[in-house]
Protein backbone atom coordinates (compact mmCIF):
# COMPACT_ATOMS: atom_id res chain seq x y z
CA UNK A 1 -4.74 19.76 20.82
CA UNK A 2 -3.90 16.72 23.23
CA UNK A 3 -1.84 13.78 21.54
CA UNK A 4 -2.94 10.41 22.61
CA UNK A 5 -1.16 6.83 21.01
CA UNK A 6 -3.49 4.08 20.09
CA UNK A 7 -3.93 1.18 21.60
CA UNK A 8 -5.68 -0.96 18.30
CA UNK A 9 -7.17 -3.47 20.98
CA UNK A 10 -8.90 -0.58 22.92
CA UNK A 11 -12.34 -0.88 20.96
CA UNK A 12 -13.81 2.72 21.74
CA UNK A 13 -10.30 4.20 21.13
CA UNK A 14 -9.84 2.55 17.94
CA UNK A 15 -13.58 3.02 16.68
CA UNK A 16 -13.02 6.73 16.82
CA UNK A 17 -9.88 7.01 15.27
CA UNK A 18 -11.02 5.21 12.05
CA UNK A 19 -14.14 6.93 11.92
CA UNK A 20 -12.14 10.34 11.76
CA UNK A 21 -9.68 8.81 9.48
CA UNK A 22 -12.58 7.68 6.97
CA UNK A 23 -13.93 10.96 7.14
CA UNK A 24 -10.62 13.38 6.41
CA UNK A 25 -10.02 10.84 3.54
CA UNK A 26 -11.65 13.26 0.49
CA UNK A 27 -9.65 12.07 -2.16
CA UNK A 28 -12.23 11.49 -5.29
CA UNK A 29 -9.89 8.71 -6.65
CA UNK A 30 -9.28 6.56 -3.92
CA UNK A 31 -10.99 5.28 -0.75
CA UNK A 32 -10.01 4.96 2.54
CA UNK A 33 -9.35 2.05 4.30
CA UNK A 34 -11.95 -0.16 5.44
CA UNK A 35 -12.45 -0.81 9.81
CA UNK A 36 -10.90 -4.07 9.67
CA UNK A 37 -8.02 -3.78 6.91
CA UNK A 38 -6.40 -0.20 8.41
CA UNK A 39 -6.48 -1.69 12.02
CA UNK A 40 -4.82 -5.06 10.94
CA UNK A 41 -2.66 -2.58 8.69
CA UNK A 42 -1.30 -0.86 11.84
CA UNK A 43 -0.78 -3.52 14.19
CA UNK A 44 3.05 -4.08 14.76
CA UNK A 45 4.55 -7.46 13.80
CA UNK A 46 7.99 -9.04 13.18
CA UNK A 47 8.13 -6.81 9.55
CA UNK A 48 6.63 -3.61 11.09
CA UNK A 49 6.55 -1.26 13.67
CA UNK A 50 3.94 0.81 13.86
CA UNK A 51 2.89 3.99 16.46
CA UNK A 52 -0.11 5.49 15.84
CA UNK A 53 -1.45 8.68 17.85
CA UNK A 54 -4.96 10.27 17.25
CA UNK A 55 -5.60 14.37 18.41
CA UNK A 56 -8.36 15.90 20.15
CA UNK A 57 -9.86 19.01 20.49
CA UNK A 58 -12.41 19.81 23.46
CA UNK A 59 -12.75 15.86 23.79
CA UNK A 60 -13.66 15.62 20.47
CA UNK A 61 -10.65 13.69 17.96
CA UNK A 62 -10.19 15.29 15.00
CA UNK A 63 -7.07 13.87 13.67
CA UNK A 64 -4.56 11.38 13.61
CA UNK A 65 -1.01 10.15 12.67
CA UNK A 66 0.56 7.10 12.84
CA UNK A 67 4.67 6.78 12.06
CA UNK A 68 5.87 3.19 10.62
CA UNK A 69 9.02 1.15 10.96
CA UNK A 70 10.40 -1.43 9.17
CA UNK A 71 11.90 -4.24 10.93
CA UNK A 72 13.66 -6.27 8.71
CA UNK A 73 15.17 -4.20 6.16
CA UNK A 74 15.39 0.04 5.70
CA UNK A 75 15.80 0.39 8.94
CA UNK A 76 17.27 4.11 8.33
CA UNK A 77 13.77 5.13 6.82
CA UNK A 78 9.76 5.99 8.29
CA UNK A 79 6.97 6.27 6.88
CA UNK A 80 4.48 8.52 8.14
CA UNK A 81 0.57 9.87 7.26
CA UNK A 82 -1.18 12.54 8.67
CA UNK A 83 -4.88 13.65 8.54
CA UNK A 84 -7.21 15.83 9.93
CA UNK A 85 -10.63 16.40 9.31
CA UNK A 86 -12.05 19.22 6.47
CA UNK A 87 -14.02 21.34 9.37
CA UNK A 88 -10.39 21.47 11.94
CA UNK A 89 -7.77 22.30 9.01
CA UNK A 90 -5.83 25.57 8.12
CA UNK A 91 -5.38 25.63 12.52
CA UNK A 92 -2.23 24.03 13.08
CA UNK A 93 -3.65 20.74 14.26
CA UNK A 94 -1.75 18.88 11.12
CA UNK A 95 1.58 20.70 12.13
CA UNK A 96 1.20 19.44 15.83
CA UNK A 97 1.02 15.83 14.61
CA UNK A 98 3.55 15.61 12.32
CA UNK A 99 6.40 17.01 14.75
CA UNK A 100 4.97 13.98 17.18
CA UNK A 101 5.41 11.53 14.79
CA UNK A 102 8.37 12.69 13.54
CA UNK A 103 9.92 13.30 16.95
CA UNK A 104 9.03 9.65 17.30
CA UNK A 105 11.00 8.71 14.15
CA UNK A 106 14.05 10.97 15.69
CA UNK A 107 13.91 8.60 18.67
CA UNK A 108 13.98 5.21 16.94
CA UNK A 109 17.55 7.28 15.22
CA UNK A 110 15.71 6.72 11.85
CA UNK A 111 17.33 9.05 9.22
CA UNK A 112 14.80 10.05 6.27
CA UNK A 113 10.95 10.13 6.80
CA UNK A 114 8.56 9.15 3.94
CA UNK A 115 5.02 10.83 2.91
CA UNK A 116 2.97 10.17 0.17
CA UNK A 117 0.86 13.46 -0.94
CA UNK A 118 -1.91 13.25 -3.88
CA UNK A 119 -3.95 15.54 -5.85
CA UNK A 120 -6.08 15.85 -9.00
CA UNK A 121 -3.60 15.82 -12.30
CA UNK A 122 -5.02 18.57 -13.74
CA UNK A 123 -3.81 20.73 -10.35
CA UNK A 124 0.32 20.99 -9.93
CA UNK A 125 0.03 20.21 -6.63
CA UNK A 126 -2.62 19.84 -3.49
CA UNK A 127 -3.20 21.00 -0.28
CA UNK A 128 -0.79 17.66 1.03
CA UNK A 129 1.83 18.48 -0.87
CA UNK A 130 1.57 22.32 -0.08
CA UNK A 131 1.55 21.03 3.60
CA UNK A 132 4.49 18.90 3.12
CA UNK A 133 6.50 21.27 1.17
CA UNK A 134 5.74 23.86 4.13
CA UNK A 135 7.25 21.26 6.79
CA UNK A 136 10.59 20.89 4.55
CA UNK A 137 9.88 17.57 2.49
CA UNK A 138 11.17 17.56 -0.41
CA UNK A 139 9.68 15.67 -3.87
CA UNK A 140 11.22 12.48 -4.54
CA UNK A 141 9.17 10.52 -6.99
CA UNK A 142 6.04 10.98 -8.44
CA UNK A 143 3.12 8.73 -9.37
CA UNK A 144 0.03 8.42 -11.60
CA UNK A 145 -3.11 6.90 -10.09
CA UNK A 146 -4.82 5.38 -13.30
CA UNK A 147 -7.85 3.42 -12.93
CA UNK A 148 -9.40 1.16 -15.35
CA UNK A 149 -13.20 1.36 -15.30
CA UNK A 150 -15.59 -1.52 -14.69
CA UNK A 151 -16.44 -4.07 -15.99
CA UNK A 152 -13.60 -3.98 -18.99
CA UNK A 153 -13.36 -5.57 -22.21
CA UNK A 154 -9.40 -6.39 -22.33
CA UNK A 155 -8.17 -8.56 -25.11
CA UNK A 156 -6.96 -12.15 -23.88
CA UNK A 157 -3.49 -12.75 -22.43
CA UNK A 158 -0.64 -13.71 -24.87
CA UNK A 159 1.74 -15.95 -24.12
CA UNK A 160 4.80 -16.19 -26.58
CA UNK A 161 8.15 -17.31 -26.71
CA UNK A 162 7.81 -20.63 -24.42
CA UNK A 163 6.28 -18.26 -21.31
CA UNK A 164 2.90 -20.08 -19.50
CA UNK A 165 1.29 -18.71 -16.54
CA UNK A 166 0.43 -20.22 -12.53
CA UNK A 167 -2.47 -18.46 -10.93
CA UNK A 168 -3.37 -18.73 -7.48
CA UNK A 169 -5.40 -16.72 -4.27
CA UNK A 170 -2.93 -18.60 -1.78
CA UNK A 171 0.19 -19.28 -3.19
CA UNK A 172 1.43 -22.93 -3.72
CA UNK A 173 3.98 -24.51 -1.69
CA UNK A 174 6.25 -25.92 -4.59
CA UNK A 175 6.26 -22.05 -5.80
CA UNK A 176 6.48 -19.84 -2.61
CA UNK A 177 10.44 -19.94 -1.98
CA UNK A 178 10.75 -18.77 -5.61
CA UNK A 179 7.75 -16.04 -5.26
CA UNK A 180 9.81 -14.71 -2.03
CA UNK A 181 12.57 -13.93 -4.01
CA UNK A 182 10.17 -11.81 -6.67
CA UNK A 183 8.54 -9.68 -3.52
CA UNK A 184 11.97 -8.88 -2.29
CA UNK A 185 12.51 -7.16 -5.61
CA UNK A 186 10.20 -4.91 -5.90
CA UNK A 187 11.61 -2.18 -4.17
CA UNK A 188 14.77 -2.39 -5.50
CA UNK A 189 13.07 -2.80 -9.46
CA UNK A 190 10.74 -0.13 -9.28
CA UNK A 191 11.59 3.17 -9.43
CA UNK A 192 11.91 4.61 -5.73
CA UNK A 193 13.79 8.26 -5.92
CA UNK A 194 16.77 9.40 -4.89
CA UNK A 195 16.93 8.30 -1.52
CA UNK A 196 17.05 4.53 -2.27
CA UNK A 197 15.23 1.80 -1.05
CA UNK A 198 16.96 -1.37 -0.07
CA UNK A 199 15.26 -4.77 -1.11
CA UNK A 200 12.54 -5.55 1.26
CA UNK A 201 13.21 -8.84 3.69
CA UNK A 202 11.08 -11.65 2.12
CA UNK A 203 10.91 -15.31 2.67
CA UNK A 204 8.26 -18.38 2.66
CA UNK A 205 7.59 -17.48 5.85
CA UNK A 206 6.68 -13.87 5.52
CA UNK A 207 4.71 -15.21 2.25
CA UNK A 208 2.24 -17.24 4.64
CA UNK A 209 2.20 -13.80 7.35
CA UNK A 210 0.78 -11.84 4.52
CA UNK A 211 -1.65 -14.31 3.47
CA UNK A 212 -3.27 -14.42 6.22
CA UNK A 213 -3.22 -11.12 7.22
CA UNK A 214 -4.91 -10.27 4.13
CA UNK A 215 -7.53 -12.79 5.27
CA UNK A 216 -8.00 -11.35 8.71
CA UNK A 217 -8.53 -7.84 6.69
CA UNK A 218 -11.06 -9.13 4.53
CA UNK A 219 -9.03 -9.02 1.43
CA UNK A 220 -8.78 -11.61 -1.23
CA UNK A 221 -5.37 -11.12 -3.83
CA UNK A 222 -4.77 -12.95 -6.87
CA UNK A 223 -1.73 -13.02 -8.33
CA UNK A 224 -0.72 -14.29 -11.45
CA UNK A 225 2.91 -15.50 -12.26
CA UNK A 226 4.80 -16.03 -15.35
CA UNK A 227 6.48 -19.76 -15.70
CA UNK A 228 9.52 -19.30 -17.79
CA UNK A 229 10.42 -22.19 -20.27
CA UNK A 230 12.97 -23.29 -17.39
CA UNK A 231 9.69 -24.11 -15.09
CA UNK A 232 11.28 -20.85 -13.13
CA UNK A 233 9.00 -17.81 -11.91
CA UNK A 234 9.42 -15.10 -14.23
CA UNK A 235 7.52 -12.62 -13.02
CA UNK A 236 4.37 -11.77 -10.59
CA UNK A 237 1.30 -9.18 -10.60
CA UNK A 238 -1.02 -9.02 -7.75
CA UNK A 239 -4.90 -8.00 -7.68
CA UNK A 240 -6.07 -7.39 -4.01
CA UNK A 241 -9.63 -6.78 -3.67
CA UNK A 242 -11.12 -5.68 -0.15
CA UNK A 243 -14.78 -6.92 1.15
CA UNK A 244 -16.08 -3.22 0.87
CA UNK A 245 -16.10 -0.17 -1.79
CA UNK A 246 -16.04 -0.17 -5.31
CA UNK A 247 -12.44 -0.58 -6.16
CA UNK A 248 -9.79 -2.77 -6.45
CA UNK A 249 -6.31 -2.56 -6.64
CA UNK A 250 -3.42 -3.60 -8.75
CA UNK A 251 -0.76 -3.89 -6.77
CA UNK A 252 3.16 -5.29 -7.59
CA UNK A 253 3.99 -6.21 -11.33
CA UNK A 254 7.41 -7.33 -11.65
CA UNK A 255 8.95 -8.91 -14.25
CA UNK A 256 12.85 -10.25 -13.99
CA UNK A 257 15.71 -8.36 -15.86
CA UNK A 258 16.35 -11.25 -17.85
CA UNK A 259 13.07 -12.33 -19.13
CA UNK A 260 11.61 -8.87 -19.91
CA UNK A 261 10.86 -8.28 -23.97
CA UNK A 262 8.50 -10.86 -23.81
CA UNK A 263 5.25 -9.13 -23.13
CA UNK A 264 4.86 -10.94 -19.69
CA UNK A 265 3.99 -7.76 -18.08
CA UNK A 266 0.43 -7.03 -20.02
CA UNK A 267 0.30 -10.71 -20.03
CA UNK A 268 -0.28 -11.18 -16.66
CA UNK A 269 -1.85 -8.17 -16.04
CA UNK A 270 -4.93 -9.02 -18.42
CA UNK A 271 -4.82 -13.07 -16.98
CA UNK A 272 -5.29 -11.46 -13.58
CA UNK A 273 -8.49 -9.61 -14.56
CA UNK A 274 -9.99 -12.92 -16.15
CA UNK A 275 -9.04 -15.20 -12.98
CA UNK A 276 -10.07 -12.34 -10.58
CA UNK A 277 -13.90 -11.84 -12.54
CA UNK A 278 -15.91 -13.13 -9.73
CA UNK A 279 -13.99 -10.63 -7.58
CA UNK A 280 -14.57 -8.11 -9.86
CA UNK A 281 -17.86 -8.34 -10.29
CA UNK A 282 -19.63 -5.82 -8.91
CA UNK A 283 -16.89 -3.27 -8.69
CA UNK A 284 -16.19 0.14 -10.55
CA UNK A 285 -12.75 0.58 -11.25
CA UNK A 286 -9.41 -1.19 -10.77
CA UNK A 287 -6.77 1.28 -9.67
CA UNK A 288 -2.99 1.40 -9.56
């Protein structure tokens, strides 16, 4: 196998690298990444540092890594992926790119390396997490993918105890420096594993970088936040829906230590799916 990195503005380089990405991603339960959204998604930027290396066969690419870095906070961690297509497995080709990718961790003296493995619930594991296992990563928190099938019929939000909600697709400017402070959190609220995850860098600024990187990927997120009797934010949950597949996604719900017991979580999870319908429309499943 010969390693190559990216370059995302090289057209033909890119073109085939995505298409081989689309096609090793056989996961019944999610989809991959559309053109736009994965090559946006991997192009570096003040938050993110990204090196991304496809491998061919005989001229032919059959797989591909890339290796993240963040910028502005965790700056002991990566996060890599690895894939390969179903015909070129079980030969080694996986192996080869994750020692590149980690080797290029190793360089940037990063200290822990991040995967994320899935497979069906009914299994105990899959063949990622067989592979990862294999390669000496260890499990340090596991998720459930639940999906919510389309179109829904989800009782109305309730708001109680002096809580109202803000909704918005590009967040207002007389709320953003408070909705910074909520995206920090959410690494440092949700559970992350053993290792520990430092609260990500977030400010207006990165707020407005997201936005409209979103746009440029073709993806359209409501969020819905919880306006505690104070006029404070509360809490957030984010919908981001992508101009291709069937799915959409339900991303960050957070809800502050000192206003939880108030329902505000299934609150603003059901508002989101009424102020995201024409969104929705159209689409099988919300997953999370």
């Amino acid at each position: 196998m010969r390693l190559a990195e990216i370059d995302l503005r090289d057209d033909a380089a890119y073109t085939a690298f995505h298409a081989v990405y689309a096609r090793a991603h056989t996961e019944r339960f999610d989809e991959p990444w559309g053109f736009a959204e994965k090559r946006t998604n991997l192009t570096s930027d003040a938050y993110a540092e990204h090196v991304v290396v496809a491998g061919d066969v005989d001229g032919e690419v059959v797989g591909g890594a890339w290796v993240s870095f963040p910028q502005q906070d965790n700056r002991t961690l990566a996060y890599v992926h690895v894939f390969v297509v179903p015909e070129a497995r079980r030969r080694g080709y996986g192996s080869v790119l994750l020692r590149e990718v980690e080797r290029v961790a190793a360089q940037r003296g990063r200290a822990n390396v991040f995967a994320e493995a899935s497979w069906p619930v009914e299994q105990s594991e899959g063949p990622g997490s067989v592979f990862a296992r294999s390669h000496g990563y260890a499990v340090d928190l596991l998720d459930a993918i639940r999906a919510l099938p389309l179109p829904a019929e989800v009782a109305p939000p309730v708001w109680r105890d002096g809580y109202t909600s803000v909704a918005w697709r590009r967040c207002p400017d007389e709320w953003v420096d408070q909705y910074a402070v909520l995206r920090a959190l959410i690494l440092a609220e949700a559970p992350s594993g053993e290792v520990g995850l430092e609260p990500e860098h977030f400010d207006a600024e990165r707020v407005r970088h997201e936005e409209a990187r979103w746009a440029e990927q073709g993806r359209v997120g409501q969020t819905v936040a919880a306006v505690a009797p104070d006029g404070t934010l509360a809490g957030h949950t984010q919908l981001v829906v992508p101009d291709h597949g069937d799915t959409a996604y339900q991303w960050d719900t957070l809800v502050l230590p000192a206003h939880r017991g108030h329902g505000l979580g299934l609150a603003m999870k059901t508002a989101a799916l009424d102020e995201a319908a024409d969104l929705l429309s159209g689409r099988a499943r919300v997953t999370t």
